[in-house]
N, C-alpha and C. Protein backbone atom coordinates (compact mmCIF):
# COMPACT_ATOMS: atom_id res chain seq x y z
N UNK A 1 219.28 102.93 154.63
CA UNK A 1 219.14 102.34 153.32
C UNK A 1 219.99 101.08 153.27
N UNK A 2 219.73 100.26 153.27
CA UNK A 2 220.28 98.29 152.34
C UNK A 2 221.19 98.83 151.08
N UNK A 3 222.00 98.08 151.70
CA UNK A 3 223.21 97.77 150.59
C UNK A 3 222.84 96.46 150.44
N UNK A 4 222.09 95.42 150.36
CA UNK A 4 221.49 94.41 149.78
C UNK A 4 221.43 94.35 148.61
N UNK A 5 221.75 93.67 147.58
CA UNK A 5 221.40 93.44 146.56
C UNK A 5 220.05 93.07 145.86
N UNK A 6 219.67 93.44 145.55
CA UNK A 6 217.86 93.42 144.86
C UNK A 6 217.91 92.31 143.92
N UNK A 7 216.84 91.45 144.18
CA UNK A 7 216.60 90.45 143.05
C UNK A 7 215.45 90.90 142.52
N UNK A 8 215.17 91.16 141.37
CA UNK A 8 214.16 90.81 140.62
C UNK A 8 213.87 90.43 139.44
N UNK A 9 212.46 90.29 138.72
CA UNK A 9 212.48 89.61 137.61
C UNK A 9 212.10 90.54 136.39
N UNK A 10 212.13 89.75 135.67
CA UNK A 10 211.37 91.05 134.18
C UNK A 10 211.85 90.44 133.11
N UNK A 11 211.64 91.02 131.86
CA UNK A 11 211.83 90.72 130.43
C UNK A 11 212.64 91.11 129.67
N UNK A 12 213.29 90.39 129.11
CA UNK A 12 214.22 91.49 127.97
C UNK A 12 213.52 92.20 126.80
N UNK A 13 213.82 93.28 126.73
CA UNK A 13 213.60 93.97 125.82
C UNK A 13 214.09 94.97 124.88
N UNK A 14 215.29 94.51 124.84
CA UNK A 14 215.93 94.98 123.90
C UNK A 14 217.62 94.51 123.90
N UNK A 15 218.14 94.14 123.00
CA UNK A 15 219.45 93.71 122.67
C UNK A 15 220.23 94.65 122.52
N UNK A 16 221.49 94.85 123.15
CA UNK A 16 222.59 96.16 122.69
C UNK A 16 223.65 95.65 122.60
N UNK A 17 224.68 96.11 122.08
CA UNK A 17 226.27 96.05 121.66
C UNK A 17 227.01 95.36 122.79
N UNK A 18 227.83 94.39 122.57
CA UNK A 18 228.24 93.52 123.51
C UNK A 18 227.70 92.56 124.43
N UNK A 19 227.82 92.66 125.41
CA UNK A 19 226.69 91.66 126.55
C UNK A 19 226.01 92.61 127.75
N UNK A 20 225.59 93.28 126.63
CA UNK A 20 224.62 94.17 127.54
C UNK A 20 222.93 94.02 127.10
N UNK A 21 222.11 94.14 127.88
CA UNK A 21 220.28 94.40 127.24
C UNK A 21 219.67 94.89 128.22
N UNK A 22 218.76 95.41 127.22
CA UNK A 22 217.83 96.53 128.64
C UNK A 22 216.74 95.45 128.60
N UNK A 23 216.52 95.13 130.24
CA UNK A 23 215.11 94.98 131.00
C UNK A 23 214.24 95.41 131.45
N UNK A 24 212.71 95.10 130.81
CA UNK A 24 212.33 95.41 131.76
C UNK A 24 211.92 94.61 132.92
N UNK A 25 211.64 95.80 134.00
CA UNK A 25 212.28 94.92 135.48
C UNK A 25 210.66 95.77 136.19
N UNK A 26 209.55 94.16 136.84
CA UNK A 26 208.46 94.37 137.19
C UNK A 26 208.63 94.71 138.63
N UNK A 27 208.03 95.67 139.22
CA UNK A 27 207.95 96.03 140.62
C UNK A 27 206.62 94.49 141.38
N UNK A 28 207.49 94.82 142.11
CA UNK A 28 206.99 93.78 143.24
C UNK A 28 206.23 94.08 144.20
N UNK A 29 205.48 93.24 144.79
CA UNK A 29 205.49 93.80 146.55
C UNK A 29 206.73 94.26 147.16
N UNK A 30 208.01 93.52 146.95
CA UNK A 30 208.97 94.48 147.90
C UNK A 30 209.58 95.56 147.41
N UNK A 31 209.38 95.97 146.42
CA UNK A 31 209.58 97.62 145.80
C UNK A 31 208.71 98.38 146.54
N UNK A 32 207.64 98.44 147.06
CA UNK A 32 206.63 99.56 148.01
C UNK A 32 207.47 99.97 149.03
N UNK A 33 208.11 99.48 149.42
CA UNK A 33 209.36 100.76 150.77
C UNK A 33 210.55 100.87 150.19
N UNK A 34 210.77 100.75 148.98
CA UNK A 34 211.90 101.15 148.19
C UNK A 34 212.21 102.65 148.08
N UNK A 35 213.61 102.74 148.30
CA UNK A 35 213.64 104.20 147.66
C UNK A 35 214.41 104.76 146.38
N UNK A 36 214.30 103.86 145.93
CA UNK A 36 214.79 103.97 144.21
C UNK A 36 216.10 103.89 143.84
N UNK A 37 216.68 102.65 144.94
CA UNK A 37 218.36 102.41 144.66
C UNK A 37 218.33 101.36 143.52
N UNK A 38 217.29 100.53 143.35
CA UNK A 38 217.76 99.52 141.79
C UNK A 38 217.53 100.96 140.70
N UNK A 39 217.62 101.74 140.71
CA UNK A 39 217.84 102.22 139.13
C UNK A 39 216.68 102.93 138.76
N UNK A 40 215.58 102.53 139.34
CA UNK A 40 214.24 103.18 138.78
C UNK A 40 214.25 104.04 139.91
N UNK A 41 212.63 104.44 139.78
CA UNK A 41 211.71 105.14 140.81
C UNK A 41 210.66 104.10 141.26
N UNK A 42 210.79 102.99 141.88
CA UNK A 42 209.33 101.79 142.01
C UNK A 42 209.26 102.52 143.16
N UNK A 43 209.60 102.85 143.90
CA UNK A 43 208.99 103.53 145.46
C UNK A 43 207.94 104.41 144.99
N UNK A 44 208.43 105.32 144.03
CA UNK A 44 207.46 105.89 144.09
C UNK A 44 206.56 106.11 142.95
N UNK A 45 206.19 104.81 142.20
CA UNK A 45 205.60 104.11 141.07
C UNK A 45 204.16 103.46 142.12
N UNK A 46 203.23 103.77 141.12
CA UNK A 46 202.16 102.84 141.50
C UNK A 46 202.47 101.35 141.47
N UNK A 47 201.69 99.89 142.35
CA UNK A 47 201.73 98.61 142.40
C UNK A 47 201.93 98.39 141.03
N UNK A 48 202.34 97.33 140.65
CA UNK A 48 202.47 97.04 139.63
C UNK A 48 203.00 97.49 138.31
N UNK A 49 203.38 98.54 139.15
CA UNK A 49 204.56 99.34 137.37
C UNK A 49 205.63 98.87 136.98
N UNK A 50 206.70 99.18 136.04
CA UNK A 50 207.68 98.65 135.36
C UNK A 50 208.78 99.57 135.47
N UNK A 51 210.20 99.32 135.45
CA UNK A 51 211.38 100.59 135.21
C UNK A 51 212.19 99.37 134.49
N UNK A 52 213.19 100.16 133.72
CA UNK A 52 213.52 99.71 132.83
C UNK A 52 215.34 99.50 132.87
N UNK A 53 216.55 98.61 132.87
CA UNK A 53 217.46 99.09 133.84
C UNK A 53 218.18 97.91 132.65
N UNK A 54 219.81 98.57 132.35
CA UNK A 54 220.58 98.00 131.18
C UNK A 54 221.47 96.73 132.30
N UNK A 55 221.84 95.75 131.77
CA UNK A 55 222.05 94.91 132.56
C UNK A 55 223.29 94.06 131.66
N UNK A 56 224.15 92.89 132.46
CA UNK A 56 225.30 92.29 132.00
C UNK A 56 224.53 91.54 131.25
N UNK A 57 224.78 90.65 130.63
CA UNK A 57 224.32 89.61 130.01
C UNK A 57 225.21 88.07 129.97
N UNK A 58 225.51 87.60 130.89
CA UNK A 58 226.41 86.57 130.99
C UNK A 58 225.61 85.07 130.31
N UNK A 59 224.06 84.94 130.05
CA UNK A 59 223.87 83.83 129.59
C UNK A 59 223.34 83.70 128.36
N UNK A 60 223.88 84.74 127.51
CA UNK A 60 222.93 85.06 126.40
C UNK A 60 221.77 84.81 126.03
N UNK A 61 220.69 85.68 126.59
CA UNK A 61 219.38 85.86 126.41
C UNK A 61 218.85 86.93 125.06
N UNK A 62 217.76 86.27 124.55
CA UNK A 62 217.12 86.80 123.47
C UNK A 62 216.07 87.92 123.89
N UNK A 63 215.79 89.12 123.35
CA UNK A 63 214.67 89.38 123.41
C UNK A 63 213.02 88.97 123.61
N UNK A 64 212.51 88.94 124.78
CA UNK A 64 211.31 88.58 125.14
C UNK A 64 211.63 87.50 126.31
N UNK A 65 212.64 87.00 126.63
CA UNK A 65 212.95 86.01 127.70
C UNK A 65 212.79 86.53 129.01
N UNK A 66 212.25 85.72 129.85
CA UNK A 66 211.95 86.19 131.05
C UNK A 66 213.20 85.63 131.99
N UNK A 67 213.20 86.76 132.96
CA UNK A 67 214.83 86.52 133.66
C UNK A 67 214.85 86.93 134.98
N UNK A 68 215.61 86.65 135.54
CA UNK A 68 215.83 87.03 137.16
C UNK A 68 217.18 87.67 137.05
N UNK A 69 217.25 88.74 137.29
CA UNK A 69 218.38 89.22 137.32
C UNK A 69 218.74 90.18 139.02
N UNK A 70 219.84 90.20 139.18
CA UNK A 70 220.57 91.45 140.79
C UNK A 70 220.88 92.36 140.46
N UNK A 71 220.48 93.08 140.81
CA UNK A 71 220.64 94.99 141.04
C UNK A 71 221.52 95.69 142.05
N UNK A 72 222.63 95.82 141.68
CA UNK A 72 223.64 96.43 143.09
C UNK A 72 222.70 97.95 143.21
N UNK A 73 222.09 98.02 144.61
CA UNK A 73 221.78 99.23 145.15
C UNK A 73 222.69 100.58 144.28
N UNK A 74 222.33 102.11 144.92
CA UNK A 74 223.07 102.80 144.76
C UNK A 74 223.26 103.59 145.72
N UNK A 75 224.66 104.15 145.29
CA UNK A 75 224.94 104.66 147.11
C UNK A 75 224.26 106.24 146.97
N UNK A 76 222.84 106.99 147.21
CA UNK A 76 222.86 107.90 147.14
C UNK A 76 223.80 109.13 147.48
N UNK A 77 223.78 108.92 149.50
CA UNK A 77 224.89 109.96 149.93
C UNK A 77 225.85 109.94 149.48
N UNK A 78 226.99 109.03 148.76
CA UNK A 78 228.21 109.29 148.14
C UNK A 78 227.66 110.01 146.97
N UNK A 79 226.76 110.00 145.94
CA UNK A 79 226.82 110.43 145.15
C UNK A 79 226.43 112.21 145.12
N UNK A 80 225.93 111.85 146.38
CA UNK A 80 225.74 113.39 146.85
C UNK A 80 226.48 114.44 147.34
N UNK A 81 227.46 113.44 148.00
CA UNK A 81 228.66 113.98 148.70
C UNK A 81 229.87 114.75 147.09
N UNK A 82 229.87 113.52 146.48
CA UNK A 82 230.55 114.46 144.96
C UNK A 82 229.93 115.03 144.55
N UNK A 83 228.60 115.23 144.26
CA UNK A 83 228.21 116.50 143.28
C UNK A 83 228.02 117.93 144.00
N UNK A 84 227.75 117.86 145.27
CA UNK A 84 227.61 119.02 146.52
C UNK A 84 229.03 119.40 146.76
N UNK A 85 229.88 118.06 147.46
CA UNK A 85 230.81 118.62 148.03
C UNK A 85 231.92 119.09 147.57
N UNK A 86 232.20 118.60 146.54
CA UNK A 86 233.15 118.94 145.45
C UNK A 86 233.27 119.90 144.77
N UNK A 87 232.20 120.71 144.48
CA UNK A 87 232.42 121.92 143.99
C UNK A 87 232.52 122.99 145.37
N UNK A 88 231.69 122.77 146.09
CA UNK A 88 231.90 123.72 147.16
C UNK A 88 233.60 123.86 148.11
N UNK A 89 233.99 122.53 148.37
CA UNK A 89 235.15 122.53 148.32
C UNK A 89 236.03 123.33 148.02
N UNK A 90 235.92 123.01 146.09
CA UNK A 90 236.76 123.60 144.96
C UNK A 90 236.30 125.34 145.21
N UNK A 91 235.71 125.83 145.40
CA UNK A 91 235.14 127.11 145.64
C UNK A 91 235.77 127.62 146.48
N UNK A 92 235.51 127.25 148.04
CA UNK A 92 236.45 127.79 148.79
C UNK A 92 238.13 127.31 148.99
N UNK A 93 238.77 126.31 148.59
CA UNK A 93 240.12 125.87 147.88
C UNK A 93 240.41 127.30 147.36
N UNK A 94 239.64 127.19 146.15
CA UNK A 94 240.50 128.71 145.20
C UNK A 94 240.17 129.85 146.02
N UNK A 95 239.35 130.06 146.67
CA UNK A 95 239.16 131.82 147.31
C UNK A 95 240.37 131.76 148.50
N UNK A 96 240.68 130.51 149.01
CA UNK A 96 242.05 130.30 149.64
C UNK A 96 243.17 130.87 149.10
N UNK A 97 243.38 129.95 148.04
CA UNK A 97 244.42 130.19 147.14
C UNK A 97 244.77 131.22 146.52
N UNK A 98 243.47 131.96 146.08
CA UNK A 98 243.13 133.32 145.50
C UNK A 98 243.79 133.84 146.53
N UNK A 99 243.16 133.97 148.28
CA UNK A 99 243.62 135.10 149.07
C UNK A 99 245.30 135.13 149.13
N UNK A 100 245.50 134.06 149.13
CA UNK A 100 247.64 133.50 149.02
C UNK A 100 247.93 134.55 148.00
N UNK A 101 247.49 134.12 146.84
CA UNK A 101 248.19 134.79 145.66
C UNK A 101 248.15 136.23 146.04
N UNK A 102 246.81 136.50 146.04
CA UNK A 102 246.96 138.43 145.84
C UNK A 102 247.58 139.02 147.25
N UNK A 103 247.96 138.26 148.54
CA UNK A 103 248.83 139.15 149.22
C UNK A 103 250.07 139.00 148.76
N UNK A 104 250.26 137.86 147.83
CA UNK A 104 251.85 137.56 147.68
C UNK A 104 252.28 138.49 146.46
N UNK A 105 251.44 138.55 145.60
CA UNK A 105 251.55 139.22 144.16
C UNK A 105 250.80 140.88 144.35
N UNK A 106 249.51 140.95 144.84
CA UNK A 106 249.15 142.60 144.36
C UNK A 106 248.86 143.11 145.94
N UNK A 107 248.93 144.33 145.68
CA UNK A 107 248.29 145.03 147.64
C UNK A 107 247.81 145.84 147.36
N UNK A 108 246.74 145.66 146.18
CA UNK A 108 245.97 146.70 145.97
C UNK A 108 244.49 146.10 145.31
N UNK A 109 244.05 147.22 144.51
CA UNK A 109 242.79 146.84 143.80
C UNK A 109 242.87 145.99 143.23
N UNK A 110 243.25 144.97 142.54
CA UNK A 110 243.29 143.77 141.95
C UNK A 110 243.24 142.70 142.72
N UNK A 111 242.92 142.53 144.29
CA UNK A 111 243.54 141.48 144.84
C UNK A 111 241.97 140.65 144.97
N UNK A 112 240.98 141.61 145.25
CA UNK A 112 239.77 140.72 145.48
C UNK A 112 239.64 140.12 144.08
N UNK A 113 240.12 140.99 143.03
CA UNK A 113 239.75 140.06 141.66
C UNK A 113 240.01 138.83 141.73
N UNK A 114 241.85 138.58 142.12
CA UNK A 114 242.56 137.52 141.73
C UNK A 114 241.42 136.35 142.95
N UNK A 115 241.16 136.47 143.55
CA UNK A 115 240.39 135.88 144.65
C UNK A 115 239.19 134.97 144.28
N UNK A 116 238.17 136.04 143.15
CA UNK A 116 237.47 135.90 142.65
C UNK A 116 237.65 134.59 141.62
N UNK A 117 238.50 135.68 140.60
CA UNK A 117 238.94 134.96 139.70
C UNK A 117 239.48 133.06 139.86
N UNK A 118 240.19 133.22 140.97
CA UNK A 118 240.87 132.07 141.42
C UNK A 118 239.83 130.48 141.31
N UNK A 119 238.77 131.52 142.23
CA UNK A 119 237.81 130.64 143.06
C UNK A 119 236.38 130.09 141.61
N UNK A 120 236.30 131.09 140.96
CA UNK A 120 235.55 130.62 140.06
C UNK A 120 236.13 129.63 138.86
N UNK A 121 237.45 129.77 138.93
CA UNK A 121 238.18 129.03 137.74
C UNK A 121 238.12 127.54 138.28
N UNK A 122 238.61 127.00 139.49
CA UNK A 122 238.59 125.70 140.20
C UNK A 122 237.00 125.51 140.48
N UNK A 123 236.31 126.25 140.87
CA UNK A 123 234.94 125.66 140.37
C UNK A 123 234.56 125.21 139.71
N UNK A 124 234.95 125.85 138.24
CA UNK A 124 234.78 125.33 136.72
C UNK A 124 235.20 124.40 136.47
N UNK A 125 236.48 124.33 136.95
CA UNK A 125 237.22 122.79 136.71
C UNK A 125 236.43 121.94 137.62
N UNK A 126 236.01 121.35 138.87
CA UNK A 126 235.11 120.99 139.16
C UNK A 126 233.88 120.30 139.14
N UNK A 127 233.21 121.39 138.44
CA UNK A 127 232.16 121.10 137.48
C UNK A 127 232.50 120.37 136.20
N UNK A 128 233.44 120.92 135.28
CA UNK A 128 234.05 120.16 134.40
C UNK A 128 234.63 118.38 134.74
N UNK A 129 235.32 118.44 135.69
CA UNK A 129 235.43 117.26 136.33
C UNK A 129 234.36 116.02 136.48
N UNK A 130 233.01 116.83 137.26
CA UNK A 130 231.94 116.11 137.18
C UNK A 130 231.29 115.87 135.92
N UNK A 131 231.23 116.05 135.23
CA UNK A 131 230.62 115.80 133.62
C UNK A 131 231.79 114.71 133.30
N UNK A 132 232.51 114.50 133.06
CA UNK A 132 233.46 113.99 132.82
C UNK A 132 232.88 112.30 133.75
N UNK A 133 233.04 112.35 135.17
CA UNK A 133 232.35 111.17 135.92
C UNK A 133 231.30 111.18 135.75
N UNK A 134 230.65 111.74 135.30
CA UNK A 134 229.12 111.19 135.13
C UNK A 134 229.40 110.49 134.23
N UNK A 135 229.96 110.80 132.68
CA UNK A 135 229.80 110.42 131.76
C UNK A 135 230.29 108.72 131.77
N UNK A 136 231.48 108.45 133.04
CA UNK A 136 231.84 107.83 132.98
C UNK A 136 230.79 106.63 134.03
N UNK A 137 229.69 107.03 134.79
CA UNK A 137 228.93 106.32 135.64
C UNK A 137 228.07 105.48 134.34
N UNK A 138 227.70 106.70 133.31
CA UNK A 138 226.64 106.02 132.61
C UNK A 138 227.34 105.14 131.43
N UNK A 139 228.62 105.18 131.35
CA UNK A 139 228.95 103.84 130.36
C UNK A 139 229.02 102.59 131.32
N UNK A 140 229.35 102.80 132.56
CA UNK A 140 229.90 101.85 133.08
C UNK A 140 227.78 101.24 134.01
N UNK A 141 227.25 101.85 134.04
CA UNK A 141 226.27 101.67 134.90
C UNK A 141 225.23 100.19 134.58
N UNK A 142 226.01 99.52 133.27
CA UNK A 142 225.36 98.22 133.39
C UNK A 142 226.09 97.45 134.34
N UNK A 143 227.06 97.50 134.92
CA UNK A 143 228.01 97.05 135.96
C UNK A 143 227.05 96.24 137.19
N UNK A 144 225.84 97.57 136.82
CA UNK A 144 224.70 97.46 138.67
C UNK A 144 223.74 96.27 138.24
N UNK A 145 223.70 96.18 137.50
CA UNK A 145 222.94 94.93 136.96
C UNK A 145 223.31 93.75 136.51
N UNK A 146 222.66 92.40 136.77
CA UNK A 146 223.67 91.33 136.00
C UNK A 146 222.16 90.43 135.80
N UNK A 147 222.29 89.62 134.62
CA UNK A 147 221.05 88.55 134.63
C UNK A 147 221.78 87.36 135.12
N UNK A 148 220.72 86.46 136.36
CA UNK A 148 221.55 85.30 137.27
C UNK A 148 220.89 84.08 136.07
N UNK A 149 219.57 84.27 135.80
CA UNK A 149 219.18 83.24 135.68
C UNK A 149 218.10 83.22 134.53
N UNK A 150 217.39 82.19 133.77
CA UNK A 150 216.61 82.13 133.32
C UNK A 150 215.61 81.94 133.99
N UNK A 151 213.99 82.24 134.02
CA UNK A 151 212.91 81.77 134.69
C UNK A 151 211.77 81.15 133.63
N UNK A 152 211.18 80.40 134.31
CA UNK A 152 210.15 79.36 133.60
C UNK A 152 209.10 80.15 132.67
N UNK A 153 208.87 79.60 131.30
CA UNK A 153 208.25 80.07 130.52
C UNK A 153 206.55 80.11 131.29
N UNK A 154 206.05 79.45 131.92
CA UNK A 154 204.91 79.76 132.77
C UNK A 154 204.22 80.81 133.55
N UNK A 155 205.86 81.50 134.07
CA UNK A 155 206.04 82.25 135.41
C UNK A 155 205.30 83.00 134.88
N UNK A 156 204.14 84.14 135.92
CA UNK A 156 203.38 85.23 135.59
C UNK A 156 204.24 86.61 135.77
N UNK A 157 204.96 87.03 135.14
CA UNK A 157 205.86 88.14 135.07
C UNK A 157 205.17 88.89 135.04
N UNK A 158 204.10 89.14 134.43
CA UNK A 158 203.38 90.52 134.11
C UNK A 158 202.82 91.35 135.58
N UNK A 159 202.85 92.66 135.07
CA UNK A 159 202.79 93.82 136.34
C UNK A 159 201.65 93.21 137.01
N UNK A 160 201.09 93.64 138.10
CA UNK A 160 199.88 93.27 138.90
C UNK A 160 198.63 94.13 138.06
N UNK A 161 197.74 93.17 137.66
CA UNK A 161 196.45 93.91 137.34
C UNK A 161 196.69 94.05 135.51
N UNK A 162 197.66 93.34 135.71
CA UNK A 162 197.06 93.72 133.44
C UNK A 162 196.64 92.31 133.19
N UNK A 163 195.69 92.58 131.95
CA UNK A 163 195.31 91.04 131.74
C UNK A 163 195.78 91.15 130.74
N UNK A 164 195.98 89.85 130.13
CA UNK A 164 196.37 89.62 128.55
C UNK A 164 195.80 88.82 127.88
């Protein structure tokens, strides 16, 4: 997968709080071997479809302006690596920790509890953890987008195959 930065074009369509606006952003010919690191699904969108992706706004653009804007890729496997590895980790971490505690503290029937117990609690936190970064991917996720430029009121932006 390209850590390349994606150029493409599209429309504004909608204005939000600060210098942010959602585009929409037209699939291209070079979206067909894409695998859906600008933000959408165009890989696996029919020719000519649209995805829609919140973006910086550094030149203040109006609604309906046509624009060229860059798309920082996304790193799938890292993001995979935290939501997989991190709890599983945290899972076996505490059944570790768990096994520490209950030879140090019980030598009896309670010890697989504390084990248990251990290992499901740091899971939770974990999981809790991840909600927490997500929440924080999707405030920050106009970051992946920026508009470079204005494009010519002429330009044929529209998807492949619609007439108007």
């Amino acid at each position: 997968m390209s850590k390349d930065i994606k150029r493409r074009a599209g429309i504004v369509s909608e204005r939000m709080e600060g210098n942010r606006v959602k585009v929409t952003v037209i699939n291209d010919a070079d979206c067909g071997d894409c695998e859906g690191t600008c933000g959408g699904t165009e890989g696996f969108l029919s020719e000519g479809a649209t995805f829609e992706v919140t973006a910086m706004d550094p030149l203040g653009v109006n609604k309906g302006d046509r624009v060229k804007l860059e798309i920082e890729p996304r790193s799938f496997g890292k993001l995979a690596a935290i939501v997989f590895g991190i709890p599983a980790s945290m899972l076996l971490g505490g059944l570790g920790i768990g096994t520490l505690l209950s030879n140090a503290l019980f030598a009896g029937e309670y010890s697989k509890a504390l084990q248990g117990g251990t290992a499901g609690l740091l899971f939770l936190l974990s999981l809790g953890g991840l909600v927490i970064y997500d929440r924080y991917l999707a405030a920050n996720s106009s970051t992946r987008a920026k508009i470079t430029q204005f494009l010519d009121e002429d330009l044929d932006c529209s998807p492949a195959g619609a007439t108007g």
